[in-house]
C-alpha atoms as a PDB file:
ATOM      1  CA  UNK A   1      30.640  36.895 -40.406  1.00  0.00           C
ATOM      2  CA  UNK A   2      26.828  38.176 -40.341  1.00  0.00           C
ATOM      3  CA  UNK A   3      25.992  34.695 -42.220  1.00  0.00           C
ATOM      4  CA  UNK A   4      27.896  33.106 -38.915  1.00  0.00           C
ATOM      5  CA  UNK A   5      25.793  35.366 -36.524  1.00  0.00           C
ATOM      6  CA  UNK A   6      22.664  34.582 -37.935  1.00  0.00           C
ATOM      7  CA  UNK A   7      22.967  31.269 -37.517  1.00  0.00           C
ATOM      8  CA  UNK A   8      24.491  31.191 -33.492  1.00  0.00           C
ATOM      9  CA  UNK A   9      21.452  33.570 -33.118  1.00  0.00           C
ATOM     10  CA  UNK A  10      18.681  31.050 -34.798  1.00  0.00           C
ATOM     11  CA  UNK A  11      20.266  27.853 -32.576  1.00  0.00           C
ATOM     12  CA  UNK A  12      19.841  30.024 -29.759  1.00  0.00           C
ATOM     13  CA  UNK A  13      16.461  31.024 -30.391  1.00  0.00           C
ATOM     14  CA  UNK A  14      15.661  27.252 -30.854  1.00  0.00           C
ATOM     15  CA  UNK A  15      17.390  26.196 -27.841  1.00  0.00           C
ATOM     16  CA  UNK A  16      15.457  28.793 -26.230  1.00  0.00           C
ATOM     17  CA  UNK A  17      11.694  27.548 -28.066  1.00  0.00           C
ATOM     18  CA  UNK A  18      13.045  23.736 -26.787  1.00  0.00           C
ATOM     19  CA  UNK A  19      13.866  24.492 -22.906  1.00  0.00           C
ATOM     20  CA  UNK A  20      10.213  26.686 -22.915  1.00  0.00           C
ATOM     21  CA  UNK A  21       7.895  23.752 -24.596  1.00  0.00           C
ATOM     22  CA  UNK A  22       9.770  21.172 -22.474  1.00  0.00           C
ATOM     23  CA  UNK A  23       8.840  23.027 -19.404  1.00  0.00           C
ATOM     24  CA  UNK A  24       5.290  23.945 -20.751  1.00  0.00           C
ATOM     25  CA  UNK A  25       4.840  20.089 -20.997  1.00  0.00           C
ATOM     26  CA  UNK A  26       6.936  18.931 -17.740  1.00  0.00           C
ATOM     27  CA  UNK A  27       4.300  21.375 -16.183  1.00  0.00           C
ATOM     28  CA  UNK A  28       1.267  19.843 -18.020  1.00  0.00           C
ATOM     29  CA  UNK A  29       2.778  16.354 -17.214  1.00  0.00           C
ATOM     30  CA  UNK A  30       2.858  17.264 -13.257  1.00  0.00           C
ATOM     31  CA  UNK A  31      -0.485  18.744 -13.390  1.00  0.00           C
ATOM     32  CA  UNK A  32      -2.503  15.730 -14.990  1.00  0.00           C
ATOM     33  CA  UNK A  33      -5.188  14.663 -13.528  1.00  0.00           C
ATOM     34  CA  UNK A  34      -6.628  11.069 -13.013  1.00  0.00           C
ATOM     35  CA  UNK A  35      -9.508  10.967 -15.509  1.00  0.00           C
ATOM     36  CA  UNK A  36     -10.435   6.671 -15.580  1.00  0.00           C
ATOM     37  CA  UNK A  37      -9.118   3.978 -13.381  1.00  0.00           C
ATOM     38  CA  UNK A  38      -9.075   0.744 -15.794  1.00  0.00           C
ATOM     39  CA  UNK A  39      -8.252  -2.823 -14.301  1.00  0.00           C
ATOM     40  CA  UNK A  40      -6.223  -5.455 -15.218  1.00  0.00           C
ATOM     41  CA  UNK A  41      -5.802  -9.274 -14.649  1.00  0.00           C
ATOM     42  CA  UNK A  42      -5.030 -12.709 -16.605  1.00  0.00           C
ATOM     43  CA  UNK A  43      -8.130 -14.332 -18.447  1.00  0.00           C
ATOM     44  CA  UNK A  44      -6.651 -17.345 -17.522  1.00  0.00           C
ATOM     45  CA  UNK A  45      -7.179 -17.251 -13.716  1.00  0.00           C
ATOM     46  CA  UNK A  46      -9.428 -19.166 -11.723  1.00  0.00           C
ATOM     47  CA  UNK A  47     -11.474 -17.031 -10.237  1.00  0.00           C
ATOM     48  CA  UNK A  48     -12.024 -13.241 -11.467  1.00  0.00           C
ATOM     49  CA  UNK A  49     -13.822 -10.214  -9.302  1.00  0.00           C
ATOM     50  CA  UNK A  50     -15.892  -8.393 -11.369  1.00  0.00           C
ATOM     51  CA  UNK A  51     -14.003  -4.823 -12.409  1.00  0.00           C
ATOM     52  CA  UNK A  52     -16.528  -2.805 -11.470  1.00  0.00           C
ATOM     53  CA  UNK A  53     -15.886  -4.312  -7.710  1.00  0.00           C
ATOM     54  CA  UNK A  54     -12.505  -3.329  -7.848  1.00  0.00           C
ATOM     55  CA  UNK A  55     -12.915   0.178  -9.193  1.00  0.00           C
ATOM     56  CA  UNK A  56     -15.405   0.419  -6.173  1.00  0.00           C
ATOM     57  CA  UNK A  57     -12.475  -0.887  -3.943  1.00  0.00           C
ATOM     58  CA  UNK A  58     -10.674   2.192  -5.709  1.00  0.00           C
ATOM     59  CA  UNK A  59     -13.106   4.730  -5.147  1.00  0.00           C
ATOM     60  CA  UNK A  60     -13.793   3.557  -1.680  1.00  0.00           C
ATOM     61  CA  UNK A  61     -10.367   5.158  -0.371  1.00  0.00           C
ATOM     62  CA  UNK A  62     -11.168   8.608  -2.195  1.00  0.00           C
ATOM     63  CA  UNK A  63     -14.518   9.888  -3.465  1.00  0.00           C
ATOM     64  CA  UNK A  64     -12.536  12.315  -5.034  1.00  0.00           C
ATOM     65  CA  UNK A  65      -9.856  10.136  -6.863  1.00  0.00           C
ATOM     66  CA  UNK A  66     -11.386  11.004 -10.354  1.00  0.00           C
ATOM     67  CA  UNK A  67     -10.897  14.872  -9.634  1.00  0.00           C
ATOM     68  CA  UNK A  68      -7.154  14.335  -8.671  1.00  0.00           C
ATOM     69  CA  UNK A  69      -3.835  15.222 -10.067  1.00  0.00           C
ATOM     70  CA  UNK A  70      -1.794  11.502 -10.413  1.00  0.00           C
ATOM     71  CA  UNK A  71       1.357  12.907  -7.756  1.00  0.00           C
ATOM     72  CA  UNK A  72      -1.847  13.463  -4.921  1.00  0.00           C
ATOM     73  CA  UNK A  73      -2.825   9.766  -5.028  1.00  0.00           C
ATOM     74  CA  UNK A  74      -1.110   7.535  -2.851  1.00  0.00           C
ATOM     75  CA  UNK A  75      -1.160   4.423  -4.538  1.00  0.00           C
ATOM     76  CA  UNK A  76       0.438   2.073  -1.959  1.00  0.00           C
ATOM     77  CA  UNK A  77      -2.867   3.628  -0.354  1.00  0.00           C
ATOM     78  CA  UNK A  78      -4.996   1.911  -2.631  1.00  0.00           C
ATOM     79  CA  UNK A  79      -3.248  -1.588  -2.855  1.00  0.00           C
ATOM     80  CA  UNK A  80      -3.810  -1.996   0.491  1.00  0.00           C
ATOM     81  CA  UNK A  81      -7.467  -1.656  -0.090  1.00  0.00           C
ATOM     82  CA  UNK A  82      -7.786  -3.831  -2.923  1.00  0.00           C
ATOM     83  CA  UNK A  83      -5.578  -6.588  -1.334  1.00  0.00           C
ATOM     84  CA  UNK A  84      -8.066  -6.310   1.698  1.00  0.00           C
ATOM     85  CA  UNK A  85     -10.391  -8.402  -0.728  1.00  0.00           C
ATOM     86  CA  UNK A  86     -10.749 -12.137   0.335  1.00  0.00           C
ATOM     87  CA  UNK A  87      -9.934 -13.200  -3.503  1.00  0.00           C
ATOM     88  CA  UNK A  88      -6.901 -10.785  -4.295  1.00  0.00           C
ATOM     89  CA  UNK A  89      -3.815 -12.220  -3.415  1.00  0.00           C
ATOM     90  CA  UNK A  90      -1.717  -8.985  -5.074  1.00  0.00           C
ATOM     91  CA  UNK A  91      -2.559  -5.326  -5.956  1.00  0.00           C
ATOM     92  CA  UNK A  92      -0.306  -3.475  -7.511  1.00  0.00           C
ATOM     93  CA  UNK A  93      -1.014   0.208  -9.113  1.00  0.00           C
ATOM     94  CA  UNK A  94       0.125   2.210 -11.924  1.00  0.00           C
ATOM     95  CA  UNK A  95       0.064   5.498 -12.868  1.00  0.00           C
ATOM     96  CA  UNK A  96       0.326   6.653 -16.414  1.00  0.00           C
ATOM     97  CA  UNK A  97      -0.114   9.677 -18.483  1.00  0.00           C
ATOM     98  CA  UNK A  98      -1.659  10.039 -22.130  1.00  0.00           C
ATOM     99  CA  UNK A  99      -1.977  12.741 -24.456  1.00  0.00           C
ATOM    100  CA  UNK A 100      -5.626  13.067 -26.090  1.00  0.00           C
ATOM    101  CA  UNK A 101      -6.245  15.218 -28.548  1.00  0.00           C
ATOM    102  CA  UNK A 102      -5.896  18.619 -26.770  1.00  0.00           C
ATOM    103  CA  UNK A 103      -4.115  17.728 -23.182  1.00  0.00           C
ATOM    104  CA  UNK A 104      -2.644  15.235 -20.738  1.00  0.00           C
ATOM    105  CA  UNK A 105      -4.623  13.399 -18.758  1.00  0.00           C
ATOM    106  CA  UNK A 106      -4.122  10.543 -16.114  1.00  0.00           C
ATOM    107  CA  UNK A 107      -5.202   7.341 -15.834  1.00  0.00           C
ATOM    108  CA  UNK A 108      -4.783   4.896 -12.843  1.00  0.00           C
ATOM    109  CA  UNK A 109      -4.211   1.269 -13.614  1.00  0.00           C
ATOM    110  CA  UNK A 110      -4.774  -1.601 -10.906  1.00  0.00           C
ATOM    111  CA  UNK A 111      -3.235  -4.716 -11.563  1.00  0.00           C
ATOM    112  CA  UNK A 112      -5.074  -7.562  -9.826  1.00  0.00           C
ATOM    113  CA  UNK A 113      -3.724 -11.226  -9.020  1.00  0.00           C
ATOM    114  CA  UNK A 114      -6.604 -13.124  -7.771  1.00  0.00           C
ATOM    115  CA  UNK A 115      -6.019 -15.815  -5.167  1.00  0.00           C
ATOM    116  CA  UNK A 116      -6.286 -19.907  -6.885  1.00  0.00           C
ATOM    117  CA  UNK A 117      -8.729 -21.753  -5.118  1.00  0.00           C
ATOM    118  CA  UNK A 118      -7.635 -25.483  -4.816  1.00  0.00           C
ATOM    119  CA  UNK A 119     -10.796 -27.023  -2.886  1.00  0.00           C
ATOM    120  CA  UNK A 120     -14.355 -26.381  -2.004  1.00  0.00           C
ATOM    121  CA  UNK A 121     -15.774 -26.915   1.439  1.00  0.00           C
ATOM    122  CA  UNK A 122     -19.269 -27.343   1.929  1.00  0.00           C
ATOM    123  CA  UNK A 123     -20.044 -27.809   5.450  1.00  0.00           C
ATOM    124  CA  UNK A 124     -23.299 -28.069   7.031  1.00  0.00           C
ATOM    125  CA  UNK A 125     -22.641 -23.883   8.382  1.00  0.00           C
ATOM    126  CA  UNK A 126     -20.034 -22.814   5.719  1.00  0.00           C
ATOM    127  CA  UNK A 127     -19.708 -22.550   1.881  1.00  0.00           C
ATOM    128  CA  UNK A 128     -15.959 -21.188   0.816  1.00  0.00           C
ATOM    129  CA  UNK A 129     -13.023 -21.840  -1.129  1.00  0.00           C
ATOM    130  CA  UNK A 130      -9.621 -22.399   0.139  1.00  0.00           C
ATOM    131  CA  UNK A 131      -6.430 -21.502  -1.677  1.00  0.00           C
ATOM    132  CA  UNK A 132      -3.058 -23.481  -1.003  1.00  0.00           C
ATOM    133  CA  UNK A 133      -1.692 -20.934   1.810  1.00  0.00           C
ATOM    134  CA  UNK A 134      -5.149 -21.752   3.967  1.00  0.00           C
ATOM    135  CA  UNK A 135      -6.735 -18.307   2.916  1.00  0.00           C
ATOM    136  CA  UNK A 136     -10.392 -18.259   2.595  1.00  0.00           C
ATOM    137  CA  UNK A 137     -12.058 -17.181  -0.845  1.00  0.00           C
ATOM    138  CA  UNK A 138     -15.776 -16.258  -0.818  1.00  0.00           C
ATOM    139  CA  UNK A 139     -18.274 -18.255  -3.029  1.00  0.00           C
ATOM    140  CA  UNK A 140     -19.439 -15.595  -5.343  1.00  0.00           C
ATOM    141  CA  UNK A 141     -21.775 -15.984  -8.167  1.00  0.00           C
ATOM    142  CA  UNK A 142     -19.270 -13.962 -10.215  1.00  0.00           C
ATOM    143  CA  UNK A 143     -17.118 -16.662 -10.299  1.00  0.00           C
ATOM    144  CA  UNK A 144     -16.845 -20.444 -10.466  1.00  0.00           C
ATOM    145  CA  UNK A 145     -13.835 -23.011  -9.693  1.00  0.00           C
ATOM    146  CA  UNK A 146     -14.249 -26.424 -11.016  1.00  0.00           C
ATOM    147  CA  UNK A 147     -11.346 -27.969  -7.726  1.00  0.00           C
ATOM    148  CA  UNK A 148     -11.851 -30.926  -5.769  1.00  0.00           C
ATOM    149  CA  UNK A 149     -15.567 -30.402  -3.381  1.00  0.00           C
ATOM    150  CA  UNK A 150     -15.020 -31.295   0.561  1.00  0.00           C
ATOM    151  CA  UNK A 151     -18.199 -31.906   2.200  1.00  0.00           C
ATOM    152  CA  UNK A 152     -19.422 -33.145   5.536  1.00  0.00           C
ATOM    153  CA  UNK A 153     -18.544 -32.142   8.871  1.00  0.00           C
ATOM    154  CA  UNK A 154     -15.319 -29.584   8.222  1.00  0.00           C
ATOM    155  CA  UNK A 155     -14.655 -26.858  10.867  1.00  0.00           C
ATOM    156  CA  UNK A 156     -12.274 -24.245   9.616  1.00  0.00           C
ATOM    157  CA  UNK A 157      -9.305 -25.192  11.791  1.00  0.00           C
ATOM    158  CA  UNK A 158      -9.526 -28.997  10.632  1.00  0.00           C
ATOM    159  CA  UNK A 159      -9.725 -27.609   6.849  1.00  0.00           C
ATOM    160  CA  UNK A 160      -6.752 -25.861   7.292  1.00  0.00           C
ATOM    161  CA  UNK A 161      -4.345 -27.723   9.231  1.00  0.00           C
ATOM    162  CA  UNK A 162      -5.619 -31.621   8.712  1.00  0.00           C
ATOM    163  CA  UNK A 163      -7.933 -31.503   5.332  1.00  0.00           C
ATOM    164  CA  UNK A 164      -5.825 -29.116   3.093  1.00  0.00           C
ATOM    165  CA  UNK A 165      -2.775 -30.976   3.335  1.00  0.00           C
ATOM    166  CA  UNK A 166      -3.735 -34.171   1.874  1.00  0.00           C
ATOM    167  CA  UNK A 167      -5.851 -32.103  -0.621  1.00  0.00           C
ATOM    168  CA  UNK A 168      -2.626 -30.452  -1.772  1.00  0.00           C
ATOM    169  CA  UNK A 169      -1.321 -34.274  -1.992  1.00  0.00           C
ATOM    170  CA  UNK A 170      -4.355 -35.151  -4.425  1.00  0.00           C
ATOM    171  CA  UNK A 171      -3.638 -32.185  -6.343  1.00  0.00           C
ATOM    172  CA  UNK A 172      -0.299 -32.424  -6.985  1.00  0.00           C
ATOM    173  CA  UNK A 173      -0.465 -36.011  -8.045  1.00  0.00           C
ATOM    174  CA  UNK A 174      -1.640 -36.991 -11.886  1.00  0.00           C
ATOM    175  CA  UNK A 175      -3.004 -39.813 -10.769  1.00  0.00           C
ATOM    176  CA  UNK A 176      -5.239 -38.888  -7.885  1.00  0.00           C
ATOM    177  CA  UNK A 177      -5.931 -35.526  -9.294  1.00  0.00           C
ATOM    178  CA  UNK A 178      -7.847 -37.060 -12.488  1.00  0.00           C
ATOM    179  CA  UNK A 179      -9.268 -39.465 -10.308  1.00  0.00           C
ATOM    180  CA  UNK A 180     -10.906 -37.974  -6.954  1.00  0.00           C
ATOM    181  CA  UNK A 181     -14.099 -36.141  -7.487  1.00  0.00           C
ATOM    182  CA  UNK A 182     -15.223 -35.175  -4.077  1.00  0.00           C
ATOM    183  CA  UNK A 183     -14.020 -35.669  -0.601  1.00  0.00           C
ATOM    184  CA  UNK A 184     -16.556 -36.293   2.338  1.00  0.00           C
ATOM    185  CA  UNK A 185     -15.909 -35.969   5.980  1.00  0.00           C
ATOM    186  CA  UNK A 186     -18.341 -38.277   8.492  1.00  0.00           C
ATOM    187  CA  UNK A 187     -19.325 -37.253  11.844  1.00  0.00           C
ATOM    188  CA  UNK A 188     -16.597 -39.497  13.178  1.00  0.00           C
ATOM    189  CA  UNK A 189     -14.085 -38.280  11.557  1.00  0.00           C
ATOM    190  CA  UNK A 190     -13.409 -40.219   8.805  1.00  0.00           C
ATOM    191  CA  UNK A 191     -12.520 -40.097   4.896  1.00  0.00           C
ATOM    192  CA  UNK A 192     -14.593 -40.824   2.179  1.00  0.00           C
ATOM    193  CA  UNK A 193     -13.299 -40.528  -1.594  1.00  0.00           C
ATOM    194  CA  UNK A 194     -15.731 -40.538  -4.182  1.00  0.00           C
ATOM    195  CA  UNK A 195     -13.534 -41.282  -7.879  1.00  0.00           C
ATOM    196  CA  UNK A 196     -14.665 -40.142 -11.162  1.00  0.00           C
ATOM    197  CA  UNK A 197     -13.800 -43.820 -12.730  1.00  0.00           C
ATOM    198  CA  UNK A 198     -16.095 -46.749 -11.160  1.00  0.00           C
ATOM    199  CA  UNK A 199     -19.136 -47.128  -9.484  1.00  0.00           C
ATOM    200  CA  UNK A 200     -17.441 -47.304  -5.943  1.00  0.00           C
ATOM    201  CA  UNK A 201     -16.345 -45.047  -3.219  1.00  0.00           C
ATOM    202  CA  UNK A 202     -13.085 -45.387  -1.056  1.00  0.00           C
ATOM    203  CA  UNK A 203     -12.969 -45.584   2.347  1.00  0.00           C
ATOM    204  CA  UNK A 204      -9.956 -43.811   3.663  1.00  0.00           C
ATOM    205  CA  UNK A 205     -10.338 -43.772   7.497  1.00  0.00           C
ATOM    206  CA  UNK A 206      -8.801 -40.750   8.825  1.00  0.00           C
ATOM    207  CA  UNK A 207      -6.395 -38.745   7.122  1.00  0.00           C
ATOM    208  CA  UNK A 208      -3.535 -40.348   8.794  1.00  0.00           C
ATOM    209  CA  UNK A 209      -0.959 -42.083   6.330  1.00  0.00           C
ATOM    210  CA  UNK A 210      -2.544 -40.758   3.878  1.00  0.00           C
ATOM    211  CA  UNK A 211       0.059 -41.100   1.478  1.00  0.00           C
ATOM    212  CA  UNK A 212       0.730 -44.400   1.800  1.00  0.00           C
ATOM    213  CA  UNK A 213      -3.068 -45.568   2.038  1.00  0.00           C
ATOM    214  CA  UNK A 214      -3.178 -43.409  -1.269  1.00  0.00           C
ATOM    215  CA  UNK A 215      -0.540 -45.572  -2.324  1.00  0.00           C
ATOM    216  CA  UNK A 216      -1.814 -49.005  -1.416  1.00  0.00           C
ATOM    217  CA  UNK A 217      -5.393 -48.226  -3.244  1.00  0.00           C
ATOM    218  CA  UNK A 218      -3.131 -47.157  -6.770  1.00  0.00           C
ATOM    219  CA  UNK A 219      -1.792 -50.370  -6.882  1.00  0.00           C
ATOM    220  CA  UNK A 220      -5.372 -52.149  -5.924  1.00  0.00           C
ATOM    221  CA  UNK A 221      -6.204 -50.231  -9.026  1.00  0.00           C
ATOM    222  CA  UNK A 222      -3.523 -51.395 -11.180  1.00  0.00           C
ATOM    223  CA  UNK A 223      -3.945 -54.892 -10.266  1.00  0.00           C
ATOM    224  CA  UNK A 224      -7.524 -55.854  -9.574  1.00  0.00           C
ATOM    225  CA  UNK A 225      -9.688 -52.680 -10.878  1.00  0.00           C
ATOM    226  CA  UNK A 226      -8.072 -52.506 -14.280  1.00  0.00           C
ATOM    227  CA  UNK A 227      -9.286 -55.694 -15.816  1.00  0.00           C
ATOM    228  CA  UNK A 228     -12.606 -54.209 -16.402  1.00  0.00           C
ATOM    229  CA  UNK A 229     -13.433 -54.506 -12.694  1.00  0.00           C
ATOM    230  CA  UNK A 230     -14.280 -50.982 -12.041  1.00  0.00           C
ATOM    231  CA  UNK A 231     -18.258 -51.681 -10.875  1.00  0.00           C
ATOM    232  CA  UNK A 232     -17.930 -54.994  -9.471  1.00  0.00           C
ATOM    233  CA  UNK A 233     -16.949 -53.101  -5.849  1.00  0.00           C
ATOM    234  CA  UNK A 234     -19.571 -51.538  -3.998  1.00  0.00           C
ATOM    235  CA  UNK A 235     -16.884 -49.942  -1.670  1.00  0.00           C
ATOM    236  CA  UNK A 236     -12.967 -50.235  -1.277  1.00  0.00           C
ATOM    237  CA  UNK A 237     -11.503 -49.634   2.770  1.00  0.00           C
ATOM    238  CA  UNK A 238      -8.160 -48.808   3.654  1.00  0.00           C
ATOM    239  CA  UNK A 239      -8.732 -48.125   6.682  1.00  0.00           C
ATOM    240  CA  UNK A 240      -6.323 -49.940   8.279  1.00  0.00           C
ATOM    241  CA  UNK A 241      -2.787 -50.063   7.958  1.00  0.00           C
ATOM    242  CA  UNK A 242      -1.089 -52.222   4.788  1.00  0.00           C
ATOM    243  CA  UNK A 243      -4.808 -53.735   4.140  1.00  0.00           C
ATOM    244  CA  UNK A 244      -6.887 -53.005   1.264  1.00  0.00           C
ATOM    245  CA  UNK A 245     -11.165 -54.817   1.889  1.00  0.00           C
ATOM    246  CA  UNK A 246     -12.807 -54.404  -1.075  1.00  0.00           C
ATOM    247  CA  UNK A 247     -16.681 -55.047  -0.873  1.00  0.00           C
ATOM    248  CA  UNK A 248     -18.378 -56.979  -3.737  1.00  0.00           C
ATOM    249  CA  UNK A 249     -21.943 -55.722  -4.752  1.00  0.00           C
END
């Protein structure tokens, strides 16, 4: 019978030692404070922000964020912030608790998604990137894109709503995605294609029918270009609807 009470009394001191550690830690747990911000994205993307920008970003909506216990910072807060950038398409933040050596301590983590570029435009008063969505991305020299260059004369709102499009079009297509280089826009409003195969350009006109002027010039290609005619044509017009004028050197 003593044996028995020695034993209900040890599990009840343990039970006891268990409920005061847990709360010792739950406390230490609540009480951690945010000691690094690290920064996270795919080595695979595009286009990349230097970290140090972003943990500026960070710091920007509390001077104090290093000197914080983790429940006091409002990470949707933060997000905001970082998604403010012209090259972030997503922010999302995490906060997460380690044990060093002697204590807990906090660390906040920012998950970036940066936005994919899919042309360049190079205008006469402009120099930016444009993502699929019509977003603007700054040229930075943190970052390069190798996507399809636009140059000429390109105002914003014909980038977006008349340009992009048949960018997307080029993009999306094997074909015309391994084969246009550069895009050029003339004072009058017309197309020029510059290809990476042949010593010719391609006159598109405007960017009306694209498609199908797109697909009039593949089968030019197929049929005349192919047999070792790539440099024979000084220029290739398509201009004009169901007509393909190629112009001998």
């Amino acid at each position: 019978m003593f044996r028995k009470l020695l034993k209900i009394i040890g599990f009840l001191a343990l039970v006891a030692f268990v409920i005061v550690t847990l709360a010792f830690t739950a406390s230490e747990v609540n009480n951690a404070t945010c000691r690094s911000i690290e920064v996270e994205y795919d080595s695979d993307e595009i286009i990349k922000i230097n970290k140090e920008e972003i943990i500026r970003l960070v710091t920007n909506t509390d001077k104090q964020i290093l000197t914080k216990k983790l429940e006091q910072i409002n990470a949707e807060t933060i997000e905001d912030e970082v998604e403010k950038h012209q090259a972030v398409l997503n922010a999302e933040v995490y906060k997460v608790i380690v044990k060093d050596s002697s204590a807990y301590k906090g660390i906040l983590t920012v998950r970036v998604k940066h936005r994919e570029p899919v042309v360049r435009i190079i205008s006469n008063s402009a120099n930016y990137y444009l993502d699929e969505f019509g977003r603007k991305i700054p040229v930075s020299s943190e970052y390069t894109a190798n996507v399809l260059v636009a140059t000429g004369y390109i105002n914003e709102k014909f980038a977006r709503e008349t340009l992009l499009p048949g960018v997307l079009y080029i993009e999306n297509n094997e074909f015309w995605e391994a084969q246009i280089e550069q895009v050029h826009i003339s004072q009058d409003g017309n197309v020029i294609l510059t290809p990476l195969v042949g010593d010719h350009i391609i006159e598109l006109g405007t960017l009306d029918n694209y498609q199908g002027k797109l697909r009039n010039m593949k089968a030019f290609y197929k049929k005349v270009l192919a047999n070792n005619n790539w440099n024979k044509y000084k220029s290739i017009s398509l201009k004009y609807n169901n007509q393909v004028i190629a112009k001998r050197r």
